[in-house]
C-alpha atoms as a PDB file:
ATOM      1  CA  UNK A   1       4.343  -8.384   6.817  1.00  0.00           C
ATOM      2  CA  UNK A   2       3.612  -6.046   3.842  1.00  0.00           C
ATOM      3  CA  UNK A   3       4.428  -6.182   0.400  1.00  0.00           C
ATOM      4  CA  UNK A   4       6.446  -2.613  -0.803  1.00  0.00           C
ATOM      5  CA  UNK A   5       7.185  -2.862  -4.819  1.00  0.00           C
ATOM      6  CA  UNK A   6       9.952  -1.308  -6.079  1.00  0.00           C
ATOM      7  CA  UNK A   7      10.159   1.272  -9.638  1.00  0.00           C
ATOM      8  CA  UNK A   8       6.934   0.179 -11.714  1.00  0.00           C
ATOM      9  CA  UNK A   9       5.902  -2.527 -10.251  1.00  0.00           C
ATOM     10  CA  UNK A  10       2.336  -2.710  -8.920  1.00  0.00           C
ATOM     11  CA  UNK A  11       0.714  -5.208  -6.430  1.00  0.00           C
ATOM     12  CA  UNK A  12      -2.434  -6.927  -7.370  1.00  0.00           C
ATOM     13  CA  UNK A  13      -4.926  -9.376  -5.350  1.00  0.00           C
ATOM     14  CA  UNK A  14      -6.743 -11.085  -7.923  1.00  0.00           C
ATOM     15  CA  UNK A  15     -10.694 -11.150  -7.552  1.00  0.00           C
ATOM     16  CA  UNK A  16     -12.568 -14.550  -7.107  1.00  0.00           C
ATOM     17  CA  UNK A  17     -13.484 -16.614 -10.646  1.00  0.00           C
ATOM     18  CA  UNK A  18     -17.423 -16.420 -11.225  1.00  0.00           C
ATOM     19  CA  UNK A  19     -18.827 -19.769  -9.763  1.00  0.00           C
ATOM     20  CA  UNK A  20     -21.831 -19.264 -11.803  1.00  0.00           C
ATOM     21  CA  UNK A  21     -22.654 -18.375 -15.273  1.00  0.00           C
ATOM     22  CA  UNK A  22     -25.282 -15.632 -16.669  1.00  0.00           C
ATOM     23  CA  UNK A  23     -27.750 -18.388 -16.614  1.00  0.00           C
ATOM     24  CA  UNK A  24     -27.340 -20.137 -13.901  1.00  0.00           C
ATOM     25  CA  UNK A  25     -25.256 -23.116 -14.199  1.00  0.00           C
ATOM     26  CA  UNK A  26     -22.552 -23.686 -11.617  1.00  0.00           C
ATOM     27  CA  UNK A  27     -18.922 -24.175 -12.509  1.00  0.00           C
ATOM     28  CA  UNK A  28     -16.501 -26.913 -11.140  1.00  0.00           C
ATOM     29  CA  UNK A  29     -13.387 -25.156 -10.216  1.00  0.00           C
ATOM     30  CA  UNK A  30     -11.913 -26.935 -13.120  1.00  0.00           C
ATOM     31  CA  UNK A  31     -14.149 -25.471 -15.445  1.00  0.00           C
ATOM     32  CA  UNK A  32     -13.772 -21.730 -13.856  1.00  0.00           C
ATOM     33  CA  UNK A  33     -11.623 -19.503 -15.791  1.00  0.00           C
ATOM     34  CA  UNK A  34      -8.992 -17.533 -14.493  1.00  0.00           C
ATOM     35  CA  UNK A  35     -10.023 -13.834 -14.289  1.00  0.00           C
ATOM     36  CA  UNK A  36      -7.698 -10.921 -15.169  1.00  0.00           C
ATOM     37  CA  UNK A  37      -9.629  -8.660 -13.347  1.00  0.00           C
ATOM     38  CA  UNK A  38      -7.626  -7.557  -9.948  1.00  0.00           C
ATOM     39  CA  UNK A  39      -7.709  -4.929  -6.719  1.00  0.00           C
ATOM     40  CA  UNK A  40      -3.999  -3.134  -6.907  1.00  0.00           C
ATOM     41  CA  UNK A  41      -3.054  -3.397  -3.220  1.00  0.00           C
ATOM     42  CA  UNK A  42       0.443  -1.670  -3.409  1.00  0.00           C
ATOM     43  CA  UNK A  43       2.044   0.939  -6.023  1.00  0.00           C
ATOM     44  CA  UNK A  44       5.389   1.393  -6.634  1.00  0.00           C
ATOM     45  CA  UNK A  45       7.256   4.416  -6.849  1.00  0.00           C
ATOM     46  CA  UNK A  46       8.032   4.750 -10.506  1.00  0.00           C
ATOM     47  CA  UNK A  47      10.303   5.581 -12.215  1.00  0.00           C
ATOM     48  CA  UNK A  48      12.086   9.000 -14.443  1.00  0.00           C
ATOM     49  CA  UNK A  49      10.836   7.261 -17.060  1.00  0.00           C
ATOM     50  CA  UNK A  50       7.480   5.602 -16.095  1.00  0.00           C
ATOM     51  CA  UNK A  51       4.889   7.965 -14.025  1.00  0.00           C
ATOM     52  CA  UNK A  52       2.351   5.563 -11.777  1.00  0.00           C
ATOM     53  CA  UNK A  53      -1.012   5.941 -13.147  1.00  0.00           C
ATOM     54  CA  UNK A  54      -2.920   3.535 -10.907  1.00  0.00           C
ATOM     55  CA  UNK A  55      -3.544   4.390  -7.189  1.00  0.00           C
ATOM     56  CA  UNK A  56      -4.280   1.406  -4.236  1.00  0.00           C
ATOM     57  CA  UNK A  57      -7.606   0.377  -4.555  1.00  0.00           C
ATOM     58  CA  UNK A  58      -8.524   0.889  -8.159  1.00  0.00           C
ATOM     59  CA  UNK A  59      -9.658  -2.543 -10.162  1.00  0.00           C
ATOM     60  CA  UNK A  60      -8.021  -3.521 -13.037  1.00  0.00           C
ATOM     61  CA  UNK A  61      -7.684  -5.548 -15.718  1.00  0.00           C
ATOM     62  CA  UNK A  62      -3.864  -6.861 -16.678  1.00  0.00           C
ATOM     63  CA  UNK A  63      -2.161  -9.122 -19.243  1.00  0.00           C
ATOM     64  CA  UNK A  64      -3.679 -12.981 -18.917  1.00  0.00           C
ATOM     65  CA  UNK A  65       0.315 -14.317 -18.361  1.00  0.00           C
ATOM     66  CA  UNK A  66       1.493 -11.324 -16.487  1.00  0.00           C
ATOM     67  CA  UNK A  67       3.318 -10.889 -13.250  1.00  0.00           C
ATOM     68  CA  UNK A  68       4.524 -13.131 -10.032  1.00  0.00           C
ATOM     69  CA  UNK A  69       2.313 -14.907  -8.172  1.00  0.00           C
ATOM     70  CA  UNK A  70       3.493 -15.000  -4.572  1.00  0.00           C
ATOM     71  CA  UNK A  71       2.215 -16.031  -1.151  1.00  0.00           C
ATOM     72  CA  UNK A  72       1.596 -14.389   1.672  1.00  0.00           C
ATOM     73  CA  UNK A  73       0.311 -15.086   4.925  1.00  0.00           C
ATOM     74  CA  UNK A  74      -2.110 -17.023   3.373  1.00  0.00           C
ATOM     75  CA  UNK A  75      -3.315 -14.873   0.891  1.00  0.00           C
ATOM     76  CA  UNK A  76      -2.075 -14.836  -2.492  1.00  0.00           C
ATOM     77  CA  UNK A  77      -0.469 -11.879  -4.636  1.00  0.00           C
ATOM     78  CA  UNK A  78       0.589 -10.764  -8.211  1.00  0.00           C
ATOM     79  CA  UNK A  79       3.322  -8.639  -8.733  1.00  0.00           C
ATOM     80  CA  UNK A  80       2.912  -6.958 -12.160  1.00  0.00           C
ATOM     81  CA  UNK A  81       5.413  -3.999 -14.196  1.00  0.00           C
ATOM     82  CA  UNK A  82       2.465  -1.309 -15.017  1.00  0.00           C
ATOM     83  CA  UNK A  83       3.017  -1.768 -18.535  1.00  0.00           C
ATOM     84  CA  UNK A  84       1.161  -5.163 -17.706  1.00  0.00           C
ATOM     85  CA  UNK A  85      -1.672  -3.571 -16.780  1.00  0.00           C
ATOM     86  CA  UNK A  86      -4.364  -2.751 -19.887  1.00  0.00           C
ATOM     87  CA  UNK A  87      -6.921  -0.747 -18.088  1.00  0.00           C
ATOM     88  CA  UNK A  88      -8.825   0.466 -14.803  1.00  0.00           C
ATOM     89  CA  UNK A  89     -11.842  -0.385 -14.305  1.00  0.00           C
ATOM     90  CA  UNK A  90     -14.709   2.446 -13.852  1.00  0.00           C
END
């Protein structure tokens, strides 16, 4: 099955929360922040008004209470407008 968003609407999969600080100490998964920082897996179309500006495969950083999380063949998904999205990452 494939995810296909529709108008603006871009498809991230997050990347994994840092287990480990600078230092060295190891986080409990309680203590692991959530990152924004994500892989866009699908783009949408657009829109007349809204021109996509991120292609599949780019990394990105979006809004921290953006988007849908869904589930997908066990492997999870968020579906975020573009205008969620702050910036690519280089």
């Amino acid at each position: 099955m494939k995810l296909v968003p529709l108008a603006d609407r871009v498809v991230l999969k997050q990347l994994e929360a840092e287990t480990k600080t600078k230092t060295g100490i190891i986080l409990t998964s309680s203590a692991q922040e959530k990152p924004q920082e994500a892989e866009v897996v699908a783009v949408g179309p657009g829109t007349d008004d809204v021109k996509m500006e991120v292609t599949v495969g780019q990394k990105v950083i979006y809004s921290k209470y953006a988007g849908t999380n869904v589930k997908m063949e066990e492997e999870e998904y968020i579906i975020v407008k573009q205008s969620d999205i702050l910036a690519i990452v280089e």
